[in-house]
PDB file of N, CA and C in Angstrom:
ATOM      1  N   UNK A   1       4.898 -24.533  -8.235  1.00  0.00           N
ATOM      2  CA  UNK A   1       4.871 -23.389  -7.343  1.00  0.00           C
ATOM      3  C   UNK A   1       5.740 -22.275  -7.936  1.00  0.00           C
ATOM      4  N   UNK A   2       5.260 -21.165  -8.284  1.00  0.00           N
ATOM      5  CA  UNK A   2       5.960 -20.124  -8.541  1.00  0.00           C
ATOM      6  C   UNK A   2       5.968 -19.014  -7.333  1.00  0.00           C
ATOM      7  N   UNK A   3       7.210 -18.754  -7.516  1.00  0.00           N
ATOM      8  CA  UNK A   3       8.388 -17.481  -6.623  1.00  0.00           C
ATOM      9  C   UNK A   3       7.638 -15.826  -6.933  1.00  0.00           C
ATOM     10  N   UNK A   4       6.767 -15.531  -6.188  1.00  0.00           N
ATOM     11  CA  UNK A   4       6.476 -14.205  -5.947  1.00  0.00           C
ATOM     12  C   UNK A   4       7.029 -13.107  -5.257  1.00  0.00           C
ATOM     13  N   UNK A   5       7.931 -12.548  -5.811  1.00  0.00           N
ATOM     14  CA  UNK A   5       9.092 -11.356  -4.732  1.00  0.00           C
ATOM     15  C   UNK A   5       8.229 -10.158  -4.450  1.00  0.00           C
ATOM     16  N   UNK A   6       7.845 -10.091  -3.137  1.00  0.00           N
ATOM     17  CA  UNK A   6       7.740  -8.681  -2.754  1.00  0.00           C
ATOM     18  C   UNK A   6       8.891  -7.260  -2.708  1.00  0.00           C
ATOM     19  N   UNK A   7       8.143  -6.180  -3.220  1.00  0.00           N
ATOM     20  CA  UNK A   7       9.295  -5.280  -3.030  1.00  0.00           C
ATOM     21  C   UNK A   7       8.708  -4.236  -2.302  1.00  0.00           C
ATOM     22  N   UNK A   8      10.011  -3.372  -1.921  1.00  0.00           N
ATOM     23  CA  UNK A   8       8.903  -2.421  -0.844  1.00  0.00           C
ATOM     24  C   UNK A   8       8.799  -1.270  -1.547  1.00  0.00           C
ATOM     25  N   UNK A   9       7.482  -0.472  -1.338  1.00  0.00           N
ATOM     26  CA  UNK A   9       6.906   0.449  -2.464  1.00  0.00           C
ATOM     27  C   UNK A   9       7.745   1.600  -2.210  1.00  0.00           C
ATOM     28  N   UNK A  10       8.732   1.674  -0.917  1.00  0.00           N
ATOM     29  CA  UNK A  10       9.339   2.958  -1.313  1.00  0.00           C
ATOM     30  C   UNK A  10      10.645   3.140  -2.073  1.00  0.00           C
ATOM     31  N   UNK A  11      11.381   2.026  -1.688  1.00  0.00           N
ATOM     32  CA  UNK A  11      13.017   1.907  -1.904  1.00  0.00           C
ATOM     33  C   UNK A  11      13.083   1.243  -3.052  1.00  0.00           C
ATOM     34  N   UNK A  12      12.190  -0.022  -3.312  1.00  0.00           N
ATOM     35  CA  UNK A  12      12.324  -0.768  -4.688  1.00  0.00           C
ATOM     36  C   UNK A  12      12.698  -2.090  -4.301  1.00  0.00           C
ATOM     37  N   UNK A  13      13.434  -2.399  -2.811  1.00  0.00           N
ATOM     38  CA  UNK A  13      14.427  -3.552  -2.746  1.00  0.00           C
ATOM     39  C   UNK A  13      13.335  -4.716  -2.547  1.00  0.00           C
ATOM     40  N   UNK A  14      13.887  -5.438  -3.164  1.00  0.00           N
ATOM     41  CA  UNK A  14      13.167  -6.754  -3.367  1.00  0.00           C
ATOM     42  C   UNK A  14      13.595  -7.893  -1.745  1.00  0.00           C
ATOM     43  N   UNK A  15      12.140  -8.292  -1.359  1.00  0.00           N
ATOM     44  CA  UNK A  15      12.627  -9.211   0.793  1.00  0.00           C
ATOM     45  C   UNK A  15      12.956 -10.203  -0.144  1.00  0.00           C
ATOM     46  N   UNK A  16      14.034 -10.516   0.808  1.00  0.00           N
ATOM     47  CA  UNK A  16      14.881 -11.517   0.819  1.00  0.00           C
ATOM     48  C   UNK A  16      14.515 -12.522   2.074  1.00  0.00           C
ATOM     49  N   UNK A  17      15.188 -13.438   2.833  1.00  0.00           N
ATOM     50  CA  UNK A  17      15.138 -14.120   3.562  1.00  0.00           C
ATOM     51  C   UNK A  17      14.403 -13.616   4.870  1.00  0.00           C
ATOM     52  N   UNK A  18      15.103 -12.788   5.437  1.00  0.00           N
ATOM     53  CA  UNK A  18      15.104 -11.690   6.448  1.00  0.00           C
ATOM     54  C   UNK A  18      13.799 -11.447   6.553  1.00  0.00           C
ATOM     55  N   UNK A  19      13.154 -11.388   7.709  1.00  0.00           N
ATOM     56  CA  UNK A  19      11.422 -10.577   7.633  1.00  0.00           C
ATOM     57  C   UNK A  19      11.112  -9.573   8.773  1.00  0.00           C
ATOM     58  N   UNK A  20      11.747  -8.497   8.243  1.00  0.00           N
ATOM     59  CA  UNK A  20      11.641  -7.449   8.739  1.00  0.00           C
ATOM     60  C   UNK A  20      10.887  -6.885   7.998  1.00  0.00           C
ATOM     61  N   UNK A  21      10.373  -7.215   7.393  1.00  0.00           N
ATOM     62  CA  UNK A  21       9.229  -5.742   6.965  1.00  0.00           C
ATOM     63  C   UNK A  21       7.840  -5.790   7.423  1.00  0.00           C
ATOM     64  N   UNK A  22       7.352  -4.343   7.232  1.00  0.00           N
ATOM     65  CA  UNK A  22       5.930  -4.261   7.793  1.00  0.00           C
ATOM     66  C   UNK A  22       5.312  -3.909   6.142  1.00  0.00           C
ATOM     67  N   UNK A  23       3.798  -4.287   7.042  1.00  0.00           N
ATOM     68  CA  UNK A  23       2.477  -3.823   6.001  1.00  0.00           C
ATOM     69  C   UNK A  23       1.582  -2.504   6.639  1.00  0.00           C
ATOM     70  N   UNK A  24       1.245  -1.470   5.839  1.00  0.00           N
ATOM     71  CA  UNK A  24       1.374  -0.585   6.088  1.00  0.00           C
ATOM     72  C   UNK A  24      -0.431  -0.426   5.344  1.00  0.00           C
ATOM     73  N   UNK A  25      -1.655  -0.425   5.624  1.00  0.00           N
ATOM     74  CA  UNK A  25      -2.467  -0.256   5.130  1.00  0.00           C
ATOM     75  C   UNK A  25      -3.066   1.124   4.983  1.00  0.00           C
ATOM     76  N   UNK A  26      -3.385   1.648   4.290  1.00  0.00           N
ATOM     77  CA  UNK A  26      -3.517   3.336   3.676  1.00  0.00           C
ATOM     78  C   UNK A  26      -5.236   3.217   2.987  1.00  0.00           C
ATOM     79  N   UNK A  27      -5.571   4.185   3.613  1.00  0.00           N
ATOM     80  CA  UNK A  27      -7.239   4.131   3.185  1.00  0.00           C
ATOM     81  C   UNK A  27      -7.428   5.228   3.048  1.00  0.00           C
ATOM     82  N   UNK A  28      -7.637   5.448   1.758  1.00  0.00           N
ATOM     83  CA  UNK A  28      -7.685   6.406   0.749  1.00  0.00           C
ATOM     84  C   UNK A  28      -9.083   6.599  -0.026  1.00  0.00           C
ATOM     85  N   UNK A  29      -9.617   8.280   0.630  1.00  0.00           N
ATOM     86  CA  UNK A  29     -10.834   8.921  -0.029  1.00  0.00           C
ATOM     87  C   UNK A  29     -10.492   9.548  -1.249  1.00  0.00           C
ATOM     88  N   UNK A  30     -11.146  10.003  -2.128  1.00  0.00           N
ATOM     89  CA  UNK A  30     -10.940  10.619  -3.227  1.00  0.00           C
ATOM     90  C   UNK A  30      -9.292  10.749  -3.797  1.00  0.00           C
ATOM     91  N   UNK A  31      -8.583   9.894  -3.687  1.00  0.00           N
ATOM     92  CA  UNK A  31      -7.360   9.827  -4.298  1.00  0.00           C
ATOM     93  C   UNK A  31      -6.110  10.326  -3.016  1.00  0.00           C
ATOM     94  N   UNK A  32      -6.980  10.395  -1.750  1.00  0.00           N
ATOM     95  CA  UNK A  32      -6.485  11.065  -0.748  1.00  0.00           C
ATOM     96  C   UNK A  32      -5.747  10.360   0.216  1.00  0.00           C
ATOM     97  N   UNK A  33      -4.842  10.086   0.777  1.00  0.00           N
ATOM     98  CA  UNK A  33      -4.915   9.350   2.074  1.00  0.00           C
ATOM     99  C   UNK A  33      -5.293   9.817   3.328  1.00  0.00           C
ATOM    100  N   UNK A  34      -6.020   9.374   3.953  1.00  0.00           N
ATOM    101  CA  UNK A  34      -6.821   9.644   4.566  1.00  0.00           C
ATOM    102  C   UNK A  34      -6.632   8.867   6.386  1.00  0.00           C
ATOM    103  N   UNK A  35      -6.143   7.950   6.208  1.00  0.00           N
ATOM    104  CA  UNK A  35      -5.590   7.028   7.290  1.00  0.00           C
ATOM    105  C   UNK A  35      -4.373   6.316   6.894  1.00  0.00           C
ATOM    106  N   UNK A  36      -3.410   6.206   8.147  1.00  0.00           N
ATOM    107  CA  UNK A  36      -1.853   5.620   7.865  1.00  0.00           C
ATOM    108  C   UNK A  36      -2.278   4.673   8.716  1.00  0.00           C
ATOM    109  N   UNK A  37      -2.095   3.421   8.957  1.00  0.00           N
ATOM    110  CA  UNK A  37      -2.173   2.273   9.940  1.00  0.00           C
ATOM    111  C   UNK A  37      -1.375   1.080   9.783  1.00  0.00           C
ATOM    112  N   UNK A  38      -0.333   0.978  11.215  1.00  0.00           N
ATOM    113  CA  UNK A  38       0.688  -0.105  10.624  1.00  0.00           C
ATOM    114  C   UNK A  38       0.156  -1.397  11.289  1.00  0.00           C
ATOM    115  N   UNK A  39       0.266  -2.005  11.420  1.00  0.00           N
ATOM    116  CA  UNK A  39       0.233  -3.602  12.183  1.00  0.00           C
ATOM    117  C   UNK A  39      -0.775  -4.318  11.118  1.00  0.00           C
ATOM    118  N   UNK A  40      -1.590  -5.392  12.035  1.00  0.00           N
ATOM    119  CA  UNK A  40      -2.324  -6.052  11.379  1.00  0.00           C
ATOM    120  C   UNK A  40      -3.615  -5.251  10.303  1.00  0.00           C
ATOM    121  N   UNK A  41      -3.403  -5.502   9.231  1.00  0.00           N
ATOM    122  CA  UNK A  41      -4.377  -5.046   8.656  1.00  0.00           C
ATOM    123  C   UNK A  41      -6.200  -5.288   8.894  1.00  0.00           C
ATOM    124  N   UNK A  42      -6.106  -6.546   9.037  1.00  0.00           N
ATOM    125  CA  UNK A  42      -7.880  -6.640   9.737  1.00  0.00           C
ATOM    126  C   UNK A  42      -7.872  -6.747  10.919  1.00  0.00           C
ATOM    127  N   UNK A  43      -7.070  -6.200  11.243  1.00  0.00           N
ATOM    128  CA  UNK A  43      -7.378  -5.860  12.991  1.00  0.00           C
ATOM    129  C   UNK A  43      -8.089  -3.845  12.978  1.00  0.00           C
ATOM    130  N   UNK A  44      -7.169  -3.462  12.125  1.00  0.00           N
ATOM    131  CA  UNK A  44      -7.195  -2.515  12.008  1.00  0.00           C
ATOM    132  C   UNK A  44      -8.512  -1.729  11.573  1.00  0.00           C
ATOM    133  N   UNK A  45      -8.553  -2.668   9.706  1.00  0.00           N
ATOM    134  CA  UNK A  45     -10.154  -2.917   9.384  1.00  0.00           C
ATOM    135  C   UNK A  45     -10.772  -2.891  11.084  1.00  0.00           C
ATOM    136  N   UNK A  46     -11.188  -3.627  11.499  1.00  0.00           N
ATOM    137  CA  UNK A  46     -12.698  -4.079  12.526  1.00  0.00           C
ATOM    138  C   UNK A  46     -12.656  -2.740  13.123  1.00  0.00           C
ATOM    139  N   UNK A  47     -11.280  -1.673  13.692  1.00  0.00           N
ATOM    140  CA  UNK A  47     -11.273  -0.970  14.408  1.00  0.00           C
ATOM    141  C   UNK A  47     -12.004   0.136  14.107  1.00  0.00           C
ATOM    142  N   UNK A  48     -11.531   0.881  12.811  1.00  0.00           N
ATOM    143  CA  UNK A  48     -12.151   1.432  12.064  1.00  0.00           C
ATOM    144  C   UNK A  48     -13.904   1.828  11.629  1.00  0.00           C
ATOM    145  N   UNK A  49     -14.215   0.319  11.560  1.00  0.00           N
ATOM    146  CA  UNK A  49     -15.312  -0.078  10.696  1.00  0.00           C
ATOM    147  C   UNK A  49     -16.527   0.009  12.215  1.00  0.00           C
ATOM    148  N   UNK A  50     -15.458  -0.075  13.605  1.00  0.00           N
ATOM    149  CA  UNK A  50     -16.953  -0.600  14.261  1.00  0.00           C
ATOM    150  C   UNK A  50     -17.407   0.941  14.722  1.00  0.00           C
ATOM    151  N   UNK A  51     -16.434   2.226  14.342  1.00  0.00           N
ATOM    152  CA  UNK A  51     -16.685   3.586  14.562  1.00  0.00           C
ATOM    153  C   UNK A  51     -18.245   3.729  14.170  1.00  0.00           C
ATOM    154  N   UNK A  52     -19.220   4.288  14.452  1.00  0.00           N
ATOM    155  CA  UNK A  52     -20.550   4.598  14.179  1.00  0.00           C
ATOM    156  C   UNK A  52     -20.684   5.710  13.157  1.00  0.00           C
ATOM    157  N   UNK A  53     -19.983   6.933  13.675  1.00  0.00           N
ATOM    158  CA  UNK A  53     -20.195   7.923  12.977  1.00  0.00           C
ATOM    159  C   UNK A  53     -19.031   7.816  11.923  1.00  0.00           C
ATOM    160  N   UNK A  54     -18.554   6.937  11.941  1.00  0.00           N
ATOM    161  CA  UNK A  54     -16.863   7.283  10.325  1.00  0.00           C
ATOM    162  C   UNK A  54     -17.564   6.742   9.379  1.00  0.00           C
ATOM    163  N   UNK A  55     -17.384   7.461   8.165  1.00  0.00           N
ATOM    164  CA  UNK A  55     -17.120   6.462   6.874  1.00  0.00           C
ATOM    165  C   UNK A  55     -16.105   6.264   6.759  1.00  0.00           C
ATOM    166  N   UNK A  56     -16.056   4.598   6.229  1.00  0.00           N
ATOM    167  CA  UNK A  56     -14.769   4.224   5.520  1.00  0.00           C
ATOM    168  C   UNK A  56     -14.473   4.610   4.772  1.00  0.00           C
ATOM    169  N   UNK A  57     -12.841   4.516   4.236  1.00  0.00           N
ATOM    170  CA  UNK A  57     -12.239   5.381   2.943  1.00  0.00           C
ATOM    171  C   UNK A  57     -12.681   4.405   1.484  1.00  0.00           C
ATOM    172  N   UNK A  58     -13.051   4.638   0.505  1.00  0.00           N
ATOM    173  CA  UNK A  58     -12.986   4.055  -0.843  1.00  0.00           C
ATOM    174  C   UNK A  58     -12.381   3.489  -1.057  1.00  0.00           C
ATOM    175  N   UNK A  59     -11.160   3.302  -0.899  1.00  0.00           N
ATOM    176  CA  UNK A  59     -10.111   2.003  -1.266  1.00  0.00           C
ATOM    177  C   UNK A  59      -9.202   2.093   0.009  1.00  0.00           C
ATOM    178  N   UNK A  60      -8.989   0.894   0.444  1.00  0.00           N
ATOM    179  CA  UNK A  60      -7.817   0.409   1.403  1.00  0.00           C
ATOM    180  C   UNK A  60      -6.758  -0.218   0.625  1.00  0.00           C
ATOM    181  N   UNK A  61      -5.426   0.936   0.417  1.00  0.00           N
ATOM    182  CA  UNK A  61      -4.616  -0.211  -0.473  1.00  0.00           C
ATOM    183  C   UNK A  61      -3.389  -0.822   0.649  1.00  0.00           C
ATOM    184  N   UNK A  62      -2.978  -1.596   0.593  1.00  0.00           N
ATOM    185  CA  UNK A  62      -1.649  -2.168   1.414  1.00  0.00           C
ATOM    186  C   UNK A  62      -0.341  -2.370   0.845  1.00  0.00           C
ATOM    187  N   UNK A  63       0.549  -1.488   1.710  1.00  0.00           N
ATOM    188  CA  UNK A  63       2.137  -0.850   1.193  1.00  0.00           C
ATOM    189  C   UNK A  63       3.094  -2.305   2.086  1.00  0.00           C
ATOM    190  N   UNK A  64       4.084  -2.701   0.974  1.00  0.00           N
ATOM    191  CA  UNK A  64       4.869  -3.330   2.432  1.00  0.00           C
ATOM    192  C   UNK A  64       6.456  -2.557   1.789  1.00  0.00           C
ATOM    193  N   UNK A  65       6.576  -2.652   3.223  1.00  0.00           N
ATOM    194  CA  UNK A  65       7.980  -1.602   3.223  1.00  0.00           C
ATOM    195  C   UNK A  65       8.990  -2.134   3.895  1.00  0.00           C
ATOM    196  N   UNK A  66      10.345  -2.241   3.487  1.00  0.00           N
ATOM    197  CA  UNK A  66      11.280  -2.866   4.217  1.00  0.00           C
ATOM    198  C   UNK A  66      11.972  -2.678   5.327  1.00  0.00           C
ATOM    199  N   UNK A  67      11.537  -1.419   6.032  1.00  0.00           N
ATOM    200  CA  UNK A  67      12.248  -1.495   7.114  1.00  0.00           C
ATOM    201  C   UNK A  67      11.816   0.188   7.990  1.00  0.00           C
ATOM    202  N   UNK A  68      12.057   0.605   9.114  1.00  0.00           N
ATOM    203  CA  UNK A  68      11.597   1.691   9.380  1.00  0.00           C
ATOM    204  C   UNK A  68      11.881   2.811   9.001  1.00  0.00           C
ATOM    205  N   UNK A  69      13.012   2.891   8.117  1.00  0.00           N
ATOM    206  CA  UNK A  69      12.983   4.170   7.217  1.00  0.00           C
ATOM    207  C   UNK A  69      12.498   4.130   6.220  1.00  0.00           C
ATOM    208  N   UNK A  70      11.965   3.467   5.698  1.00  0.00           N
ATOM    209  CA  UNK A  70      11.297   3.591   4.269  1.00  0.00           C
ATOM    210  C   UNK A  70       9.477   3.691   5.002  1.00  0.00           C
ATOM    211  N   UNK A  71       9.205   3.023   5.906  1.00  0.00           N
ATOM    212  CA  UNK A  71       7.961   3.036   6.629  1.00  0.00           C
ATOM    213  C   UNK A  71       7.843   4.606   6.822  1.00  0.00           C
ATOM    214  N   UNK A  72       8.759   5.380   7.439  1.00  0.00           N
ATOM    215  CA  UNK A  72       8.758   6.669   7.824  1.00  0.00           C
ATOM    216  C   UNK A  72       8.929   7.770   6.885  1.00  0.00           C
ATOM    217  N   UNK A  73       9.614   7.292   5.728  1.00  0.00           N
ATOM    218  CA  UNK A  73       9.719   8.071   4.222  1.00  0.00           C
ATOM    219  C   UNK A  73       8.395   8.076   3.484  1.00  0.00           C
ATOM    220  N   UNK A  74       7.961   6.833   3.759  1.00  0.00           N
ATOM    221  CA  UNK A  74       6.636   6.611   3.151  1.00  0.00           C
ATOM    222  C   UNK A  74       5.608   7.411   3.185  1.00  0.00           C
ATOM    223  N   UNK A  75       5.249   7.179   4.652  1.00  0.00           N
ATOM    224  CA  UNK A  75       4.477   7.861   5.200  1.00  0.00           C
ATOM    225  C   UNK A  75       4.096   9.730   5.621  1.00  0.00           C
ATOM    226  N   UNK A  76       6.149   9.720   5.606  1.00  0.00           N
ATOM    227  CA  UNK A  76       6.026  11.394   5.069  1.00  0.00           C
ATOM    228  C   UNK A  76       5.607  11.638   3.653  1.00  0.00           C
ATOM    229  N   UNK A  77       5.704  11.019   2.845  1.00  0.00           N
ATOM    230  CA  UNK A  77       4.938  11.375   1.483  1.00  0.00           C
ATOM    231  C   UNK A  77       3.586  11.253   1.233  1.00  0.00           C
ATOM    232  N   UNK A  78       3.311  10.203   1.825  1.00  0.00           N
ATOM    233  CA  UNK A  78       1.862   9.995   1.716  1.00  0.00           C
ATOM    234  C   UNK A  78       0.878  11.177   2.349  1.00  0.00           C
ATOM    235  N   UNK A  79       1.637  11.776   3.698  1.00  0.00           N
ATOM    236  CA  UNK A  79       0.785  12.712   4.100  1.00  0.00           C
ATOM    237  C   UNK A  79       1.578  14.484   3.630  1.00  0.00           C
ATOM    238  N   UNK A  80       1.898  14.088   2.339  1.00  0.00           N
ATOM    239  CA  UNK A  80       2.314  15.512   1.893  1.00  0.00           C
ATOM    240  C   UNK A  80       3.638  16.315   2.876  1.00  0.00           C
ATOM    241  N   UNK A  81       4.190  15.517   3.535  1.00  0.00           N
ATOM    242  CA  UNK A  81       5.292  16.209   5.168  1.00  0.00           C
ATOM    243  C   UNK A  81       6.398  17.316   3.449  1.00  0.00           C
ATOM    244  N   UNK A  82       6.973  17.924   3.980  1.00  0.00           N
ATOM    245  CA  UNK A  82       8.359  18.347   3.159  1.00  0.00           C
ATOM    246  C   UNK A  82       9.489  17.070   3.785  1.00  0.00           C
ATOM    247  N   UNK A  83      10.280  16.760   3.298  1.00  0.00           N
ATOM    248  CA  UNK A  83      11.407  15.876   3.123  1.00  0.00           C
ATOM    249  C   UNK A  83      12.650  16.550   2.833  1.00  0.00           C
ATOM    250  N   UNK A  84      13.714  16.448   3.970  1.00  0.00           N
ATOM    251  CA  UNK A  84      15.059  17.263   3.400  1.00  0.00           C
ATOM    252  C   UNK A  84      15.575  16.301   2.326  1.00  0.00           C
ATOM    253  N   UNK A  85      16.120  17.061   1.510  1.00  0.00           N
ATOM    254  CA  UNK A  85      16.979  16.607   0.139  1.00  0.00           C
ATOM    255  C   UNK A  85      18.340  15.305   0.732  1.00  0.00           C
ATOM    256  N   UNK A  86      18.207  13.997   0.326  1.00  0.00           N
ATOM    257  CA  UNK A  86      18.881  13.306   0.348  1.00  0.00           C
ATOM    258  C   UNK A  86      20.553  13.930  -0.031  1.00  0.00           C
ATOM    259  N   UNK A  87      21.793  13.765   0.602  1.00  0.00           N
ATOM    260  CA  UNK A  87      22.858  13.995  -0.052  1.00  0.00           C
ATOM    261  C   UNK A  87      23.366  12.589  -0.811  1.00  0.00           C
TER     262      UNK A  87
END
């Protein structure tokens, strides 16, 4: 059995014991993001998918992030937000 460490795509920090983090699925048109959706990912999928008139996005990729500021950093980047300058 080999040891697979998740890290979270914003901060870098590698989960440890602790399971606080979320998965953060991002469905992305033309290089775009296009949908932010946190919780279960195929829950989310079915929700999406049973819309009539939506197309789905081209790729669904899945972010896991360690905690709600990096969820919320994330997600301001992903949708282009401005971000005040860290001191």
């Amino acid at each position: 059995m080999t040891f697979q460490a998740v890290k979270c795509d914003e901060c870098g920090r590698v989960q440890g014991e602790a399971n606080h983090w979320l998965k953060m699925a991002v469905y992305l048109r033309n290089s775009v993001a296009l949908i932010v959706a946190l919780g279960s990912v195929d829950e989310n999928r079915r929700l999406f998918e049973e819309q009539e008139d939506y197309t789905i996005a081209d790729v669904i990729e899945i972010h896991d992030l360690c905690g709600q500021g990096c969820a919320v950093k994330h997600i301001a980047k992903l949708l282009g937000w401005n971000l005040p300058a860290e001191s």
